[in-house]
C-alpha atoms as a PDB file:
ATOM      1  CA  UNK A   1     -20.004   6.571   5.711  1.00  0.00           C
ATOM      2  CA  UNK A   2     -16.636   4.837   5.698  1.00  0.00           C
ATOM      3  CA  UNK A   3     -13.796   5.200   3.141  1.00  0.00           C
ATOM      4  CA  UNK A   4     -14.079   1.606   1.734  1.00  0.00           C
ATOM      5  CA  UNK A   5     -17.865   2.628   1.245  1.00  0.00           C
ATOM      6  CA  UNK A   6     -17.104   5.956  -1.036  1.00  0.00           C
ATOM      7  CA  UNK A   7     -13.575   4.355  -2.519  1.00  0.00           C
ATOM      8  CA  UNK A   8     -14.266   1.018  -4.750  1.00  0.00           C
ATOM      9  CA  UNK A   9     -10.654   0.419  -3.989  1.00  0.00           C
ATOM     10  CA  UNK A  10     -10.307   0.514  -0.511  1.00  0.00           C
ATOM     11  CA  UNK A  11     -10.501  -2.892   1.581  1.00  0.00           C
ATOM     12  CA  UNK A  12     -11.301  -3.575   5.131  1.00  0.00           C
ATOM     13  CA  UNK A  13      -8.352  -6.096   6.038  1.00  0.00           C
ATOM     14  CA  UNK A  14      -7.518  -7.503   9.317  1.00  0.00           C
ATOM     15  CA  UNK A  15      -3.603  -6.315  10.185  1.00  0.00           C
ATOM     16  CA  UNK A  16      -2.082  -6.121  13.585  1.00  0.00           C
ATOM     17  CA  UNK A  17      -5.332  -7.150  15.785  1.00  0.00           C
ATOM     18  CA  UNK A  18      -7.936  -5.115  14.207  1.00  0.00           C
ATOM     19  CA  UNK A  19      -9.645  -4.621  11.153  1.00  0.00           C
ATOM     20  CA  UNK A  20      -8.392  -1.886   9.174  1.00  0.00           C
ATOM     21  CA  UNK A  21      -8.899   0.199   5.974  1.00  0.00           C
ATOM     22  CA  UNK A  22      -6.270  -0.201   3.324  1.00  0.00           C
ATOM     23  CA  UNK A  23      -6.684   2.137   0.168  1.00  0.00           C
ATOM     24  CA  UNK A  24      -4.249   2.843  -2.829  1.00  0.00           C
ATOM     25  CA  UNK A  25      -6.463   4.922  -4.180  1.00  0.00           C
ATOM     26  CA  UNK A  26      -6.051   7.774  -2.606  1.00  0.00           C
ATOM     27  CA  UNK A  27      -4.870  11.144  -4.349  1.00  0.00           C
ATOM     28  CA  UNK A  28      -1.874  11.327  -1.584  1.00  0.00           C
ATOM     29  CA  UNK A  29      -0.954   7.590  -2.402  1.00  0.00           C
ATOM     30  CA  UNK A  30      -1.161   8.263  -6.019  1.00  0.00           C
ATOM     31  CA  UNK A  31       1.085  11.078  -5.538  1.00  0.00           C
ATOM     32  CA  UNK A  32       3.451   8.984  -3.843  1.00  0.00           C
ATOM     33  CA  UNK A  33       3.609   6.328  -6.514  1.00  0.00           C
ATOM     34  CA  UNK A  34       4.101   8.420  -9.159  1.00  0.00           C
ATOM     35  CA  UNK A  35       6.749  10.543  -7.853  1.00  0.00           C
ATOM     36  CA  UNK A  36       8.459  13.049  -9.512  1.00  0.00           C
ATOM     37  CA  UNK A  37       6.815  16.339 -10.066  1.00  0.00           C
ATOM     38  CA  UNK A  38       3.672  15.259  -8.245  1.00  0.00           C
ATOM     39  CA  UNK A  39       6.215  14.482  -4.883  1.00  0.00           C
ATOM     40  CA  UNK A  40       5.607  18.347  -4.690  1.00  0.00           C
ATOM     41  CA  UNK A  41       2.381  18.313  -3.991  1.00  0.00           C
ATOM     42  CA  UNK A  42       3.090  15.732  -0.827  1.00  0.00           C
ATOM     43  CA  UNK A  43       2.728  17.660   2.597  1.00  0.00           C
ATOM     44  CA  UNK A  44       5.373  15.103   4.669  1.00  0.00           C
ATOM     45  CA  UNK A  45       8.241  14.429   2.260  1.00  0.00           C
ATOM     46  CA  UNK A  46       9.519  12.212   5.666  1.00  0.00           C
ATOM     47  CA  UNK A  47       7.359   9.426   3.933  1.00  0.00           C
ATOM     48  CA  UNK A  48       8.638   8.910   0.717  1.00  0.00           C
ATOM     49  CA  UNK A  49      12.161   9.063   2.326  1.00  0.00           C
ATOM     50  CA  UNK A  50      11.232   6.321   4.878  1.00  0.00           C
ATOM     51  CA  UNK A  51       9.616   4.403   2.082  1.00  0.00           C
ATOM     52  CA  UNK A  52      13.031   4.162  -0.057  1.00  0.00           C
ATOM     53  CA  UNK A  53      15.293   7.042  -0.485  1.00  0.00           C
ATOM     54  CA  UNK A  54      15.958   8.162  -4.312  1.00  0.00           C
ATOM     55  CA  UNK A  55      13.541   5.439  -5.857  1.00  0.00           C
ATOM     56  CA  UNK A  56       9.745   5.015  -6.176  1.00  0.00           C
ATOM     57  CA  UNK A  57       8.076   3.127  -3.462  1.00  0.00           C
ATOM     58  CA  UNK A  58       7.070   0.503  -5.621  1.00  0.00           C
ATOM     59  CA  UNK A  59      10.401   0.193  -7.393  1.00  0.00           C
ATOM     60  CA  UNK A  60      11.514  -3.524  -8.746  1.00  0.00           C
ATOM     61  CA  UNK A  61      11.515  -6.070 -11.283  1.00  0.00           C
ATOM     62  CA  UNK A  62       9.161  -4.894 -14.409  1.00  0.00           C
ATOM     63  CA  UNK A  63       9.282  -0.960 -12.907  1.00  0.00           C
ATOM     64  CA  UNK A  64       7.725   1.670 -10.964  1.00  0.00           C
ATOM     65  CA  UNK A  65       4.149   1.280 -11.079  1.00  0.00           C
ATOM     66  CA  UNK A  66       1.559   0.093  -9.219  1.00  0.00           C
ATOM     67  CA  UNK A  67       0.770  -2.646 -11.828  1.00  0.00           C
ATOM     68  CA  UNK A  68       4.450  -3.809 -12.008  1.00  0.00           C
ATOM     69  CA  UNK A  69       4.488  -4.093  -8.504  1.00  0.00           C
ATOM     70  CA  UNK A  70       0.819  -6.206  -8.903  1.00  0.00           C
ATOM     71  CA  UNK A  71       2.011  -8.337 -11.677  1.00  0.00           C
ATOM     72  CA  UNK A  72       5.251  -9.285  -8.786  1.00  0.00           C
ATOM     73  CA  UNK A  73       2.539 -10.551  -6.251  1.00  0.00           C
ATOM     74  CA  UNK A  74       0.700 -12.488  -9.597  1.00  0.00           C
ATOM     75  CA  UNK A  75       4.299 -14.158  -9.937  1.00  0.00           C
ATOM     76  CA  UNK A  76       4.906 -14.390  -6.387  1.00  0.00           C
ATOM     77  CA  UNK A  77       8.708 -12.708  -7.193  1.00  0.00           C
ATOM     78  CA  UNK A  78       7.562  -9.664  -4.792  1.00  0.00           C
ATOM     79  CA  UNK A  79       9.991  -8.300  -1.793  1.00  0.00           C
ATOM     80  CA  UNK A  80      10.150  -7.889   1.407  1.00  0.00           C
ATOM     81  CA  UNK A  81      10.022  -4.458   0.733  1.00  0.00           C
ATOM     82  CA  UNK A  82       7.176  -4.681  -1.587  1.00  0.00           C
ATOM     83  CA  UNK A  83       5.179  -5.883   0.917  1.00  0.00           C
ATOM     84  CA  UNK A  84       6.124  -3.084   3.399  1.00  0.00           C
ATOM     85  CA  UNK A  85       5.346  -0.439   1.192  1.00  0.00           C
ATOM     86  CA  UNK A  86       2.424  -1.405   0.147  1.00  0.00           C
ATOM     87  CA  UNK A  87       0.629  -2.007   3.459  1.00  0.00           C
ATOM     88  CA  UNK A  88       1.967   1.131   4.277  1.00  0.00           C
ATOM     89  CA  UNK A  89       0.827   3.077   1.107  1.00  0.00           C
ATOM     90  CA  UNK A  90      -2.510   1.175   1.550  1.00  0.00           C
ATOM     91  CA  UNK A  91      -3.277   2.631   5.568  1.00  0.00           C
ATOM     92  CA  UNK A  92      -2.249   5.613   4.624  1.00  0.00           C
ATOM     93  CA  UNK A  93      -4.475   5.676   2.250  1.00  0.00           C
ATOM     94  CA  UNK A  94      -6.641   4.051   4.315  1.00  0.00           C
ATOM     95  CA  UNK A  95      -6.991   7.567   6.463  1.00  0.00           C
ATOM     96  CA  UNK A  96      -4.545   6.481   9.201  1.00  0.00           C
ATOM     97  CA  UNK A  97      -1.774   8.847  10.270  1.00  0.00           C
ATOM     98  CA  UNK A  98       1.689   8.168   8.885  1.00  0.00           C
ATOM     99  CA  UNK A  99       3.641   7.914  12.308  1.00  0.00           C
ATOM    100  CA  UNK A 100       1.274   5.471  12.900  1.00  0.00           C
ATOM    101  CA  UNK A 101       1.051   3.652   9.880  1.00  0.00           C
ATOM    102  CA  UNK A 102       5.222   3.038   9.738  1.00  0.00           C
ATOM    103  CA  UNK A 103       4.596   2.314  13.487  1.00  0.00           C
ATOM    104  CA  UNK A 104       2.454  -0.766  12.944  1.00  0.00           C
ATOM    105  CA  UNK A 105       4.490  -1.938   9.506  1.00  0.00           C
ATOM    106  CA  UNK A 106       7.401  -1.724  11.721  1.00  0.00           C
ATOM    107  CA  UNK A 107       5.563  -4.117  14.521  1.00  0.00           C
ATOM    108  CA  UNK A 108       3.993  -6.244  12.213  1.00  0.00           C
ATOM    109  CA  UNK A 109       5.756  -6.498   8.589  1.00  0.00           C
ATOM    110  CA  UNK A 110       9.380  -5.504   9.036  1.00  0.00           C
ATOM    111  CA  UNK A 111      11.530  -8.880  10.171  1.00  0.00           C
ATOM    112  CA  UNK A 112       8.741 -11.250  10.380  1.00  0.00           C
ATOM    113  CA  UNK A 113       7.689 -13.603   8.248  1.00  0.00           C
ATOM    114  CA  UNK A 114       6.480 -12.647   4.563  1.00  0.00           C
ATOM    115  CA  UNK A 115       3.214 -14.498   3.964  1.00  0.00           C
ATOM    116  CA  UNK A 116       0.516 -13.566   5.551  1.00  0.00           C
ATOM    117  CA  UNK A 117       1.753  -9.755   5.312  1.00  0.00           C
ATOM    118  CA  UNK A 118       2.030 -10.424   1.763  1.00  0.00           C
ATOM    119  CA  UNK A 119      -1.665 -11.577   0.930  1.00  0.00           C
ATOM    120  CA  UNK A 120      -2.720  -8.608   2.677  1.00  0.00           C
ATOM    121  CA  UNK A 121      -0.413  -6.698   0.246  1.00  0.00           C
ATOM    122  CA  UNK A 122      -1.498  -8.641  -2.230  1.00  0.00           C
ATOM    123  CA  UNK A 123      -4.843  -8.170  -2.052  1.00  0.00           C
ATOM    124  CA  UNK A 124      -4.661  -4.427  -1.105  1.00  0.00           C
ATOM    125  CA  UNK A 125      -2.745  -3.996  -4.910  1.00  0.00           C
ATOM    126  CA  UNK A 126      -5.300  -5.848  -6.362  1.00  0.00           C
ATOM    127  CA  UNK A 127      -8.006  -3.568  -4.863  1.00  0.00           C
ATOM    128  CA  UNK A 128      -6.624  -0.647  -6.560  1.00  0.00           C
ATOM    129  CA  UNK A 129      -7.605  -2.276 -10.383  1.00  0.00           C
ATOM    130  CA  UNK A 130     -10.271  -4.356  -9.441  1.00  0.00           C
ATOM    131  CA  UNK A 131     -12.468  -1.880  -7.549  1.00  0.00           C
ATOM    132  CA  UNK A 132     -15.601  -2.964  -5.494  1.00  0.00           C
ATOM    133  CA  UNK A 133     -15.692  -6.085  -4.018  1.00  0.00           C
ATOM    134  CA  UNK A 134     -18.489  -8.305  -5.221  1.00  0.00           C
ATOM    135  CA  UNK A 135     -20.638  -9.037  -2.140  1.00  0.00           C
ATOM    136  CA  UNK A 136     -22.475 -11.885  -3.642  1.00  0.00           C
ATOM    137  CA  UNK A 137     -18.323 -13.411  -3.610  1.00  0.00           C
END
């Protein structure tokens, strides 16, 4: 059984040659987007530094959270670094290895182009409050 089957919010997108599972959901994730006291409770503190030291990893116009950060790709006002950290969040999440996750943002997302990394983004955020995916869609 697969993550995306057992997590509503996890997606199966296709990122850097292969199809992969992005999930926000996760209680690790969560951690990470909430910060503060939950950061404690994080076993490699080297990600939240790599995704933006001092601030929340989904920091920006309308705050913190993961819905401010949704209503930015709604508006299309999201960031570059948006967009990084949320395909990041989202394979880790996913159940891929950190190293490797940065690894493949740093490939694929950081430098290039910001559209087609940010519908994956996009739709990875929107995964985490609209749940299952409707197969009949």
């Amino acid at each position: 059984m697969t993550k995306q089957s057992t997590n509503p919010c996890a997606r199966q997108i296709s990122f850097a040659g292969k199809v992969r599972t992005f999930n926000l959901n996760d209680p690790k994730v969560s951690a990470m987007i909430a910060g503060g006291a939950k950061l404690k409770q994080v076993a490699r503190m080297i990600t939240i530094s790599r995704l933006g030291i001092g601030r929340a990893p989904l920091a920006g116009p309308y705050g913190d959270t993961a819905a401010a950060c949704h209503k930015r790709f709604v508006e299309k006002i999201y960031s570059a670094t948006d967009v990084e950290n949320v395909i990041t969040l989202g394979l880790i999440g996913g159940g891929m290895p950190e190293d490797e996750a940065f690894a493949l943002v740093d490939e694929h997302v950081v430098g290039k182009p910001l559209e087609a990394n940010a519908l994956i983004a996009s739709e990875t955020i929107a995964a985490l409050f609209a749940g299952k995916e409707d197969a009949q869609a």
